[in-house]
Protein backbone atom coordinates (compact mmCIF):
# COMPACT_ATOMS: atom_id res chain seq x y z
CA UNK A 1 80.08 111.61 124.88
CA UNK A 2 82.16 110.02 121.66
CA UNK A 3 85.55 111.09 121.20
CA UNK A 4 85.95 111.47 117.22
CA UNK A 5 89.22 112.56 115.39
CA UNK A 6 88.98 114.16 112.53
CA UNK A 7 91.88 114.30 109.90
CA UNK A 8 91.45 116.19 106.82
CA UNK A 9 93.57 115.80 103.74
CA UNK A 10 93.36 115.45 99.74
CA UNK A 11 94.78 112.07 100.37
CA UNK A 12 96.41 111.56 96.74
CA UNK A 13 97.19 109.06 97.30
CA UNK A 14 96.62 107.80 101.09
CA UNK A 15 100.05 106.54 102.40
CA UNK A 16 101.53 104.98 105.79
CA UNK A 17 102.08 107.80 106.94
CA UNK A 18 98.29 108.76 107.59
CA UNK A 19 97.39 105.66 109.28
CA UNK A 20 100.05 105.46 111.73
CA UNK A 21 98.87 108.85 112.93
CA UNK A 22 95.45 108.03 113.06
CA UNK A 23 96.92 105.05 115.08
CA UNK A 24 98.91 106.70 117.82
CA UNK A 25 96.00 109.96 117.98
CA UNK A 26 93.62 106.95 118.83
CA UNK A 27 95.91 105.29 121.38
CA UNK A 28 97.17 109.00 122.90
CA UNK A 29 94.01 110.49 123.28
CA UNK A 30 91.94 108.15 124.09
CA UNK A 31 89.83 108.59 121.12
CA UNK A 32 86.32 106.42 120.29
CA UNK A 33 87.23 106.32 116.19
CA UNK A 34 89.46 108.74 113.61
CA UNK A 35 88.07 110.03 110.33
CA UNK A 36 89.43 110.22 107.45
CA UNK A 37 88.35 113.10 105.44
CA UNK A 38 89.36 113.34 101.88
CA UNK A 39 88.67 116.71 100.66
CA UNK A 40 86.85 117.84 97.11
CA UNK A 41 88.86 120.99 96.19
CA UNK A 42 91.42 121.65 98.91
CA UNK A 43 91.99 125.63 99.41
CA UNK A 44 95.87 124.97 99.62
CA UNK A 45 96.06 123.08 96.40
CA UNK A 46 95.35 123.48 92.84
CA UNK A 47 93.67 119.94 91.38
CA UNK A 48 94.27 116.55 92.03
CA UNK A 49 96.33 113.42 90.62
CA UNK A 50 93.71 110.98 91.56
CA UNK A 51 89.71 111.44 90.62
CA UNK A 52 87.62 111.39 93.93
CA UNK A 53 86.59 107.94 93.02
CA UNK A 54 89.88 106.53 92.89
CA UNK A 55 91.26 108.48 96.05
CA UNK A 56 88.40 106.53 97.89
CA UNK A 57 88.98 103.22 96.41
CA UNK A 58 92.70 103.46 97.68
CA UNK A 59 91.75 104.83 100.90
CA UNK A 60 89.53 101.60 101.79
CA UNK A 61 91.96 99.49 100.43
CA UNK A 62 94.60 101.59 103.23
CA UNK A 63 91.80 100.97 106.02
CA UNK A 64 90.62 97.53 105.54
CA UNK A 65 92.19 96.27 108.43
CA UNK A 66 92.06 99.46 110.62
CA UNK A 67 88.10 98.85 112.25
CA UNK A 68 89.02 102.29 114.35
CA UNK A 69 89.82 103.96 111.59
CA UNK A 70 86.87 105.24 109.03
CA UNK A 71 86.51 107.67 106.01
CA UNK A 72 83.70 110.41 106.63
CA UNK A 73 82.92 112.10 102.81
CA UNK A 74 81.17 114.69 104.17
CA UNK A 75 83.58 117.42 101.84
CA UNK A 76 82.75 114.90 98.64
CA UNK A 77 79.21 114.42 98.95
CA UNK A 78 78.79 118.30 98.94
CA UNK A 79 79.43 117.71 95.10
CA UNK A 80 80.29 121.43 94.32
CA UNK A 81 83.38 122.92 92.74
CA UNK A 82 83.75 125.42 95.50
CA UNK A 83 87.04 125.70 97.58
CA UNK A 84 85.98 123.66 100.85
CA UNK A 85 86.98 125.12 104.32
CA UNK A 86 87.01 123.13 107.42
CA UNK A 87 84.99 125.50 109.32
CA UNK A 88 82.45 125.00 107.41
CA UNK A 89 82.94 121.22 107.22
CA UNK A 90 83.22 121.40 111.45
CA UNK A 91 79.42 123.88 111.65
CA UNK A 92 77.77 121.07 109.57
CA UNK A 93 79.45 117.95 111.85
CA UNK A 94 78.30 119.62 114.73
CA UNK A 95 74.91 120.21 113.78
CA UNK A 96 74.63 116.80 112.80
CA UNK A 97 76.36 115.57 116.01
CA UNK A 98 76.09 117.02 118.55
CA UNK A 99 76.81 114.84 121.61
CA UNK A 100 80.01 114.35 119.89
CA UNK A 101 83.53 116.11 120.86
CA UNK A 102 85.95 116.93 118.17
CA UNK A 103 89.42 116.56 117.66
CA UNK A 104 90.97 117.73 114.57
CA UNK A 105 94.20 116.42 113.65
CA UNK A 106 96.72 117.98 111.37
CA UNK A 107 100.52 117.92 110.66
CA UNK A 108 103.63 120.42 111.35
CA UNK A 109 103.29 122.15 108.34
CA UNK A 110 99.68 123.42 108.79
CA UNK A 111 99.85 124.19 112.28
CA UNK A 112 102.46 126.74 111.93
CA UNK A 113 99.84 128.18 109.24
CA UNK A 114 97.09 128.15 111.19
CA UNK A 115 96.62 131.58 111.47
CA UNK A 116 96.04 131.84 108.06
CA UNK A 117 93.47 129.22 107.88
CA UNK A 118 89.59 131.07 107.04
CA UNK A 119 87.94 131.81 110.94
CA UNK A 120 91.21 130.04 112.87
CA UNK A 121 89.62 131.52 116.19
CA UNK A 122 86.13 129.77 115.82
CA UNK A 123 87.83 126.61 114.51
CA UNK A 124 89.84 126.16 117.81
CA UNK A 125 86.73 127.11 119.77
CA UNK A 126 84.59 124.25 118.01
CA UNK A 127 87.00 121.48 118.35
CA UNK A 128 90.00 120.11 119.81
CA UNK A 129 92.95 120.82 118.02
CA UNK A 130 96.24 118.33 117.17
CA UNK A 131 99.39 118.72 115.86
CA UNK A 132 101.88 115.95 114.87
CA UNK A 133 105.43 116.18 114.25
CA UNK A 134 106.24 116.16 110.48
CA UNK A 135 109.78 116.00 109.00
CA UNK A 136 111.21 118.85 107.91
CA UNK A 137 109.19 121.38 109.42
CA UNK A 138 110.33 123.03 113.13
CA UNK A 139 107.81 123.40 115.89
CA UNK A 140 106.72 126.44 115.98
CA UNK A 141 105.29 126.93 119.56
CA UNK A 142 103.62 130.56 118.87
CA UNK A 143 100.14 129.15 116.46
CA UNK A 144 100.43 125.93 119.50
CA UNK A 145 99.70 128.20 122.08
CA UNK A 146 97.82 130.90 121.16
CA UNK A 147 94.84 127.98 119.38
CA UNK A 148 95.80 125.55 122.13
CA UNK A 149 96.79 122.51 120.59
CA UNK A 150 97.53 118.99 121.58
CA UNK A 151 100.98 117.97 120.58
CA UNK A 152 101.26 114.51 120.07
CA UNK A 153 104.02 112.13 121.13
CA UNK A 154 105.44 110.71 117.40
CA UNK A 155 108.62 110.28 116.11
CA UNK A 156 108.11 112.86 113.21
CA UNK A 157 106.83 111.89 109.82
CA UNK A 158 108.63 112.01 106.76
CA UNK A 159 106.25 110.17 104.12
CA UNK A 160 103.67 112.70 102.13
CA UNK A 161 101.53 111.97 99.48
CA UNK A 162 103.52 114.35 96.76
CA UNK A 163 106.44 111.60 97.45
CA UNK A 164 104.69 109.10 97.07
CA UNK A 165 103.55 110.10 93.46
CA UNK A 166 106.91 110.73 92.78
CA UNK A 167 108.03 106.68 93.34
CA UNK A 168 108.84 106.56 96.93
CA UNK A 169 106.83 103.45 96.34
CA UNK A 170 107.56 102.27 100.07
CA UNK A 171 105.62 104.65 101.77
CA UNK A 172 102.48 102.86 100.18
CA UNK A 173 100.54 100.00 101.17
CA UNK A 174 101.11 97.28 98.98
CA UNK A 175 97.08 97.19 98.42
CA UNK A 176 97.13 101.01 97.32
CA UNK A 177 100.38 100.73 94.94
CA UNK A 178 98.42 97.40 93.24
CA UNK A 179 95.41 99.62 92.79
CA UNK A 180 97.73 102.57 90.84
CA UNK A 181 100.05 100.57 89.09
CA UNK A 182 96.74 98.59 87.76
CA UNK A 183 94.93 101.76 86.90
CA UNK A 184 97.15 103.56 85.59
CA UNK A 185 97.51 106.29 88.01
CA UNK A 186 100.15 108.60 88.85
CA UNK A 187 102.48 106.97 86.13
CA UNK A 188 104.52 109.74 84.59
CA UNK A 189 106.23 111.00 88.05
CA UNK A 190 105.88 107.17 89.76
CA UNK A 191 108.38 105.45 87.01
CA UNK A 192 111.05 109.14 86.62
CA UNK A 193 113.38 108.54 89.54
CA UNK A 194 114.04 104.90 87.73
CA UNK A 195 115.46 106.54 84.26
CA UNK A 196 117.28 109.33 83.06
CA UNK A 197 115.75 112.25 81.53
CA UNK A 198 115.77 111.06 78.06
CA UNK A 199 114.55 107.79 78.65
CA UNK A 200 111.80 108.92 80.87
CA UNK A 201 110.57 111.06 78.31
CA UNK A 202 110.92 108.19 75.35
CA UNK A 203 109.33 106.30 78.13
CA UNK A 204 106.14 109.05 78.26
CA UNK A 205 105.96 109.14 74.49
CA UNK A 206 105.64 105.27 73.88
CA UNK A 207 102.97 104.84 76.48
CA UNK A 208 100.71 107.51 75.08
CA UNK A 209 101.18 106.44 71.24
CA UNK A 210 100.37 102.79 72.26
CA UNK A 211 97.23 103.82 74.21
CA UNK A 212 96.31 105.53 71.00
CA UNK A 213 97.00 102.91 69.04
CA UNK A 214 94.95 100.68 71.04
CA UNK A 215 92.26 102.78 71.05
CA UNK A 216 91.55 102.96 67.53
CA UNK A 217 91.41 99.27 67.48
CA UNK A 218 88.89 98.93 69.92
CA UNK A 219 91.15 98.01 72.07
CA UNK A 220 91.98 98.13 76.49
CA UNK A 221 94.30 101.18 76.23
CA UNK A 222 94.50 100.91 79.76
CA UNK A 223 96.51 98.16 79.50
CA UNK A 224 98.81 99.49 76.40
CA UNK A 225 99.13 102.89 78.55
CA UNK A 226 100.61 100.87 81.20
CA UNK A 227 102.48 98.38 79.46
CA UNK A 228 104.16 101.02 77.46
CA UNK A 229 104.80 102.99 80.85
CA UNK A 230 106.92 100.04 82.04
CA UNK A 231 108.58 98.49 79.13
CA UNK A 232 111.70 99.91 80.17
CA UNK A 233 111.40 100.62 83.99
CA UNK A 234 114.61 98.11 83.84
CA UNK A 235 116.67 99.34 81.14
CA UNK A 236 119.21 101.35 83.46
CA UNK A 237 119.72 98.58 86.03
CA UNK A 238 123.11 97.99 87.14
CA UNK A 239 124.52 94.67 85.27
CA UNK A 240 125.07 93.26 88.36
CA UNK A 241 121.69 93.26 89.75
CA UNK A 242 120.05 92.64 85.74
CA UNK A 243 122.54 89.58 86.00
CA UNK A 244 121.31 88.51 89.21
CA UNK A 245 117.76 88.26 88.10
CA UNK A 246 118.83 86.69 84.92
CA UNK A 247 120.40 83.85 85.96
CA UNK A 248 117.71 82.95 88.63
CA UNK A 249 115.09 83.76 87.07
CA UNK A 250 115.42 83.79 83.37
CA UNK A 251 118.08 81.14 83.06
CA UNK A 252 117.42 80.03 79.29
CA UNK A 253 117.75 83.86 77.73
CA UNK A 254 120.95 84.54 79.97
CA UNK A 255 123.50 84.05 77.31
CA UNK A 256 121.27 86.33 75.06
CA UNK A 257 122.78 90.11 74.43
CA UNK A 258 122.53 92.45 77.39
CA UNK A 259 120.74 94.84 75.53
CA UNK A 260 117.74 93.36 75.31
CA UNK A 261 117.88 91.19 79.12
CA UNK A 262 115.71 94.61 79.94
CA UNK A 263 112.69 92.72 78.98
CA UNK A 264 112.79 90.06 81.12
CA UNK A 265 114.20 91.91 84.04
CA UNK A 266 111.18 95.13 83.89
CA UNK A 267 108.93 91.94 83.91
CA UNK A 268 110.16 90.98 87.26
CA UNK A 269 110.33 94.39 88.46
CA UNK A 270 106.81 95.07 87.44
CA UNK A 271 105.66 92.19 89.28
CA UNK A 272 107.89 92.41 92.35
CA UNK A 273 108.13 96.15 92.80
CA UNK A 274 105.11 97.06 91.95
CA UNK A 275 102.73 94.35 91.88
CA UNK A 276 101.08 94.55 88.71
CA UNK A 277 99.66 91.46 88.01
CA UNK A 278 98.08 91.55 84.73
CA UNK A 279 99.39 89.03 82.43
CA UNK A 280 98.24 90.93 79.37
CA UNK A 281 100.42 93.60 80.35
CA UNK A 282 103.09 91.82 81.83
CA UNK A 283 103.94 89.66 78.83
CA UNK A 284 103.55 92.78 76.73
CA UNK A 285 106.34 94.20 78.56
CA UNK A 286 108.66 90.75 77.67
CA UNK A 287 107.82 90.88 74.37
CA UNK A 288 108.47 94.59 73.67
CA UNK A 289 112.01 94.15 72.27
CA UNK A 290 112.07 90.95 70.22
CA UNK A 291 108.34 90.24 69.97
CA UNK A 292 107.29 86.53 70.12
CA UNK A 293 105.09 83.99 68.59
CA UNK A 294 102.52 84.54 71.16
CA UNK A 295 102.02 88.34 70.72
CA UNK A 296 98.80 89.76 72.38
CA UNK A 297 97.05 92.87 70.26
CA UNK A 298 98.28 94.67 72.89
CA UNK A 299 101.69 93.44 73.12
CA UNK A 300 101.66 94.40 69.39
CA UNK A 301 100.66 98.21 70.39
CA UNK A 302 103.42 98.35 72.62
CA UNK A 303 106.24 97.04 70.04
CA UNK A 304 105.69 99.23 67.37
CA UNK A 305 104.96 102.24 69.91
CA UNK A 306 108.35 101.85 71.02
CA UNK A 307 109.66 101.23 66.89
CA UNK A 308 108.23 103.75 65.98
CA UNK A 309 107.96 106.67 68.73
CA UNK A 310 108.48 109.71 66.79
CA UNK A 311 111.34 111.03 69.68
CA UNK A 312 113.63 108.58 67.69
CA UNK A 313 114.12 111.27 65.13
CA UNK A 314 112.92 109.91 62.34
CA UNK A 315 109.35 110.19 60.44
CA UNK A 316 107.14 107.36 60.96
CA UNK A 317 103.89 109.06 60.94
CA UNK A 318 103.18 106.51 57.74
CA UNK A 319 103.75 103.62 59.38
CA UNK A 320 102.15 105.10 62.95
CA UNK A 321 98.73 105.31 60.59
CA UNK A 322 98.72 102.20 59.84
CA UNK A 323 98.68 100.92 62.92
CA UNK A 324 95.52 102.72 64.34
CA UNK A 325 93.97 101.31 61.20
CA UNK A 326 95.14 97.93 61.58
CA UNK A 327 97.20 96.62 64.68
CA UNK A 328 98.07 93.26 63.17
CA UNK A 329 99.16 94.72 59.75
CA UNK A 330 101.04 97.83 61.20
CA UNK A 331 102.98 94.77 63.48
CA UNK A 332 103.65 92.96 60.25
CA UNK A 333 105.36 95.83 58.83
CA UNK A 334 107.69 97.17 61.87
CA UNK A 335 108.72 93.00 61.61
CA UNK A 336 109.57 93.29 57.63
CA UNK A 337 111.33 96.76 58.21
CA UNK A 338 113.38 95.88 61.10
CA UNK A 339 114.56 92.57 58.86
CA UNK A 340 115.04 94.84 56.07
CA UNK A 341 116.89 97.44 57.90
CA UNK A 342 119.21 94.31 59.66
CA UNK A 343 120.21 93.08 56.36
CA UNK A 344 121.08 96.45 54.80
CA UNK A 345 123.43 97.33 58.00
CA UNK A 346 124.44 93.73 57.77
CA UNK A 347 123.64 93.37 61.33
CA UNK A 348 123.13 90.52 63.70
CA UNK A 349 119.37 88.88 63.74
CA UNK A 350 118.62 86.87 66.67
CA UNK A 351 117.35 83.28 65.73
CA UNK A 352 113.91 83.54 67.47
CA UNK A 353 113.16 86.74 65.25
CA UNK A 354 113.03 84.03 62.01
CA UNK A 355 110.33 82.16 63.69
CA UNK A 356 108.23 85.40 64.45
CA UNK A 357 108.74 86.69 60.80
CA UNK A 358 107.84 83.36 59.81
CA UNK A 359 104.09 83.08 61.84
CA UNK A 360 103.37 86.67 61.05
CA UNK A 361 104.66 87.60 58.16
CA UNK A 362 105.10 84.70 55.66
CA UNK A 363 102.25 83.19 57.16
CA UNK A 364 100.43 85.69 57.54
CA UNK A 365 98.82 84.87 60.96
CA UNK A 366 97.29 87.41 63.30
């Protein structure tokens, strides 16, 4: 008879954390496989950060390497917005298998609430139950022994999905964090530990105004949500550390005013940190502050989102119009008032901004 584990979870996203227990349940107990299974509508949470679709994509991105280890949709594929209950979820997998023998796997913090889980007596009867140590949360021997569970042998586990949206970024496989920061998932709480409050919510603001603005030109708002996300995901670096990265890896704009090294430096945090790869976005991120004479449409969407984000304080629902209308000419305008408003405050223009008011504006190109 096959030895299965079973390990149920919303898995939003899937982290380290669940694969080294599916690891050491299939080493302890001697089990044939361990499957994964990503609920629908989970009964002890309300909604999801992460469609269905992409919680799967991430979760076979997780297991690639893990031939043991397998996802099992059964809760998906019953494709109905109905709470689902895993003794319901167990009655169909044994009907369907029955020279199988079960072993369902769950953490700390459910154990202790097993009681409360819908026909706890039958579950325990159908299957084998498993409990693994979880951080945080005492073991509670009185649900152990009364539903007989296995306690396994871990060192207890600190990493949960919630943390993981909320930019404990190490907890995830470098495959899954690729897959978010390239989707756009998970955003808002992934990038707020790096920023304060007011930048975080500036931050917020500028991402959603250039996906808009990208979207009325026909556009990949996608990439403008994410772009905008990130454009300042440096900006409250230490000196020290922006310094650092300056000087070995953006030598020639070194001596150019700290303000603005934020650019360069979210660049290589984007692509070091979090492994986004997508030039379009990447170089809409280095452009963001002074622009350039190779400005994407979407690095456009991005520099006036971040001109003109109405948290500034100031009205530029005008100029915010034109944009949707026309990208190109909405970019040619933040460029002719920011030289306008420079020379009026008699303030400092950098010399490459002549040469980008020169391509776009006096000549006119897009």
């Amino acid at each position: 008879m096959r030895k299965i584990g079973l390990f149920g979870g919303s898995f939003d996203p899937i982290q380290k954390g669940h694969v080294e227990i599916a690891k050491i349940a299939l080493e302890e107990l001697q089990l044939d496989e361990v499957q994964l299974i990503p609920t629908r509508n989970n009964p002890w949470k309300e909604g999801s950060g992460a469609s269905v679709e992409d919680r799967l994509k991430m979760m076979q991105l997780a297991l690639f390497n893990h031939s043991k280890i397998s996802i099992n949709t059964i809760e998906i594929d019953m494709n109905c917005d109905d709470k689902n209950f895993t003794v319901d979820t167990l009655k169909l997998l044994k009907k369907q298998n029955e020279d199988v023998e079960y072993y369902y796997i769950m953490g700390m913090d459910q154990a202790v609430l097993f009681h409360k889980w819908k026909d706890a007596q039958k579950i325990s009867e159908m299957v084998h139950l498993v409990a693994f140590q979880r951080g945080g949360y005492k073991c509670d021997m009185t649900n152990i022994k009364t539903y007989h569970f296995h306690l396994l042998n871990n060192k207890p586990i600190y990493a949960s999905s919630s943390e993981a949206r909320n930019g404990k970024i190490d907890i995830l496989d470098k495959s899954v964090l690729r897959y978010i920061t390239k989707h756009g998932i998970y955003l808002e709480t992934l990038i707020k530990p790096r920023m304060k409050e007011k930048r975080w919510r500036h931050t917020c603001s500028v991402a959603l105004l250039a996906k808009e603005i990208a979207k009325t030109n026909h556009l990949n708002e996608t990439q403008a949500y994410i772009a905008g996300m990130f454009h300042d995901i440096a900006k409250e670096m230490p000196d020290d550390m922006a310094l650092e990265i300056m000087e070995k890896h953006y030598p020639q704009y070194v001596n150019k005013p700290k303000a603005i090294w934020h650019q360069w430096v979210s660049r290589y945090v984007c692509e070091n940190d979090y492994f986004i790869d997508d030039e379009v976005v990447l170089k809409a991120i280095e452009d963001h502050t002074t622009g350039s004479t190779s400005m994407s449409p979407i690095g456009k969407c991005v520099y006036v989102a971040d001109k003109l984000d109405p948290l500034r304080g100031y009205d530029s629902s005008k100029q915010i119009e034109i944009c949707k209308e026309n990208i190109h000419e909405g970019f040619r305008n933040s460029l002719i008032d920011f030289y306008e408003f420079s020379n009026k405050k008699n303030r400092d223009i950098d010399e490459c901004f002549y040469e980008i008011y020169d391509k776009y504006v006096e000549k006119g190109e897009i």
